[in-house]
Protein backbone atom coordinates (compact mmCIF):
# COMPACT_ATOMS: atom_id res chain seq x y z
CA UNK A 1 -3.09 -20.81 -20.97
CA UNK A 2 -5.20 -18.75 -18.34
CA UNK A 3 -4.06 -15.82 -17.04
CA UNK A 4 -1.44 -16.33 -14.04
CA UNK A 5 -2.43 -14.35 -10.70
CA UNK A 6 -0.44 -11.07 -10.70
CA UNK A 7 1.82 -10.55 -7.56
CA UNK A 8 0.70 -6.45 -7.50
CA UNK A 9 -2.28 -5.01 -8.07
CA UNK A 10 -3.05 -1.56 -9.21
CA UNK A 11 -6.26 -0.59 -7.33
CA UNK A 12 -8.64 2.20 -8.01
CA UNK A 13 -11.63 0.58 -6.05
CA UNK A 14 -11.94 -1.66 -3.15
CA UNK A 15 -10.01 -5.10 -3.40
CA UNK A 16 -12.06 -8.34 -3.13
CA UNK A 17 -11.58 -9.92 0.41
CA UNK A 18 -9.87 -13.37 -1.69
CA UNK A 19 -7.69 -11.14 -3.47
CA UNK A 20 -6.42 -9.71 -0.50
CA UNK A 21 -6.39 -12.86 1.51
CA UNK A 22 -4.47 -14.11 -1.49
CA UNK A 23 -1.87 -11.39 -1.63
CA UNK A 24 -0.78 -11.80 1.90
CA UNK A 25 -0.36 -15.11 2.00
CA UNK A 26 2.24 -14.79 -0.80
CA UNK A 27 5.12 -13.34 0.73
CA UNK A 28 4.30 -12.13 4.16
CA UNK A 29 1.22 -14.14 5.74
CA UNK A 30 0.13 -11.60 8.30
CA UNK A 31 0.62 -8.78 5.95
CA UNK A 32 0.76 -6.86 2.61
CA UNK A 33 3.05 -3.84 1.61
CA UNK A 34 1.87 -1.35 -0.50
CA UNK A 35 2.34 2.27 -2.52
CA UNK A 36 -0.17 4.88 -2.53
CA UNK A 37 -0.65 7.59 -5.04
CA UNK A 38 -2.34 10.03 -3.02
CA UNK A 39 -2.43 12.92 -5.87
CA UNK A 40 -4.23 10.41 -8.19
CA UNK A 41 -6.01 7.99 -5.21
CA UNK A 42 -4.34 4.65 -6.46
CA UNK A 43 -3.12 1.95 -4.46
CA UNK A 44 -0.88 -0.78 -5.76
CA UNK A 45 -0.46 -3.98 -3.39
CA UNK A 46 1.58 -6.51 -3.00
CA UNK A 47 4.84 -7.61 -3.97
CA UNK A 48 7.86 -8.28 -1.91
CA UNK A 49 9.06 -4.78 -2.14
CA UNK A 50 7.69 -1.42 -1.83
CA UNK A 51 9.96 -0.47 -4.91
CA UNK A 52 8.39 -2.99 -6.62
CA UNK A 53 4.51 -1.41 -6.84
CA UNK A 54 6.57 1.96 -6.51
CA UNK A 55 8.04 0.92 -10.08
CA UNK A 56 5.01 -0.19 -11.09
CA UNK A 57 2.74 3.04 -9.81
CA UNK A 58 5.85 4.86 -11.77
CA UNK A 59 5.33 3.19 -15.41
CA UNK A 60 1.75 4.12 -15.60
CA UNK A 61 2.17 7.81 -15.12
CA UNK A 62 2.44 8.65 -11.20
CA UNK A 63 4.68 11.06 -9.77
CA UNK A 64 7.80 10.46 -7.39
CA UNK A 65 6.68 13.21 -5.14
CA UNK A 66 3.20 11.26 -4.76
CA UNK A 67 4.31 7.49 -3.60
CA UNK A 68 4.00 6.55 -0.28
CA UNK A 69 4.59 3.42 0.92
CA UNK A 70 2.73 1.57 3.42
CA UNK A 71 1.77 -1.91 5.29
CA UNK A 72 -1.23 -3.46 6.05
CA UNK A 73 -2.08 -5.84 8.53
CA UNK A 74 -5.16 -7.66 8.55
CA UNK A 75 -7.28 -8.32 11.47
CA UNK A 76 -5.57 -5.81 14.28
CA UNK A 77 -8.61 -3.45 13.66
CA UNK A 78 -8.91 -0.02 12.34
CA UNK A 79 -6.37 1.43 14.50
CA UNK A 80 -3.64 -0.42 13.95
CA UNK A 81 -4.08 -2.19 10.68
CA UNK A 82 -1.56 0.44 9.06
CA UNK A 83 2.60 0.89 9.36
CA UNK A 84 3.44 4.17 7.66
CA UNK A 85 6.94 2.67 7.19
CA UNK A 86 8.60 2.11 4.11
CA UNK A 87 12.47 2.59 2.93
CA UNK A 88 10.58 5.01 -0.33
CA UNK A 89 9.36 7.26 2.14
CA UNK A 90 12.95 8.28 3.51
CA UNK A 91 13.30 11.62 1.08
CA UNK A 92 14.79 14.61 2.36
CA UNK A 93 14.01 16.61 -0.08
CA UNK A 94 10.67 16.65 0.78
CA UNK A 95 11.05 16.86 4.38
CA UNK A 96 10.40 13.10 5.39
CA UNK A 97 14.02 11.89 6.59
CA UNK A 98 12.46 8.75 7.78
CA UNK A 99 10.99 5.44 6.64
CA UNK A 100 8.04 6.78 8.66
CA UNK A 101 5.37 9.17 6.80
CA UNK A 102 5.96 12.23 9.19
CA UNK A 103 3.64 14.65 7.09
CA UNK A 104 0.04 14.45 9.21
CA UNK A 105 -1.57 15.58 6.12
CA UNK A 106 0.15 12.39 3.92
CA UNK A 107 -0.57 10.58 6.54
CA UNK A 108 -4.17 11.19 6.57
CA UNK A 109 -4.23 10.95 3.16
CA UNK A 110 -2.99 6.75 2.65
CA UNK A 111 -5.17 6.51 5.93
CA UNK A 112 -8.31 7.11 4.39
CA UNK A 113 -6.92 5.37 1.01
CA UNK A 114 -6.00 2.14 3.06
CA UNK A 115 -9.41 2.15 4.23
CA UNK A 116 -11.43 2.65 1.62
CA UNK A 117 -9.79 0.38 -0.89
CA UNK A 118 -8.04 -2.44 1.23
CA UNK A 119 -10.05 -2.63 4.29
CA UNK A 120 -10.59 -1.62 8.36
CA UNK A 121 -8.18 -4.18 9.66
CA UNK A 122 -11.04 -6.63 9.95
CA UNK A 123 -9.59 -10.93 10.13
CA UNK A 124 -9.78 -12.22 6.63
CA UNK A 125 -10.68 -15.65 7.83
């Protein structure tokens, strides 16, 4: 039996355009929500849930205090390919009462993540 396609993906390098393309089309269409570890620089996308690659991120040795969770939106350009909204992100604790990231420096930090491993906002198709 081969190998089913996984709904998340744990990335640590840049996805391949299909496996993107693929990924949105599964739940969304226009987009993909994902959680960033930005103390370790891993990014795992897809899913229907942000707790769901949270969860996953979780089991293979992240830290709470280093999840963010994001969306990504193919093909509005490198601007405004990202959301920094996600219902993980609302933690007092740390300061963010918000879905929103509100830290500029966590910000910055899935920024440059998002682009380097899922893409610019450039059209799949």
């Amino acid at each position: 039996m081969p190998d089913e396609p996984q709904p998340i993906l744990v990335l640590d390098r840049r996805i391949e355009r299909s496996e993107l393309q693929r990924l949105v089309q599964l739940f969304f269409g226009d987009m993909v929500k994902y959680v960033v570890d930005v103390r370790r620089r891993l990014i795992a996308i897809g899913g229907e849930l942000h707790a769901d690659a949270e969860h996953l991120l979780l089991a293979g040795g992240s830290r709470q205090a280093d999840l963010w969770g994001a969306n990504y939106y193919p093909g509005r350009g490198r601007d405004a390919c990202i959301e920094f909204t996600a219902l993980i992100n609302i933690r007092p604790a740390q300061g963010n009462r918000s879905m929103e990231i509100e830290d500029r420096v966590i910000r910055h930090a899935v920024r440059d993540l998002t682009l380097d491993l899922i893409g610019q906002g450039e059209p799949l198709a």
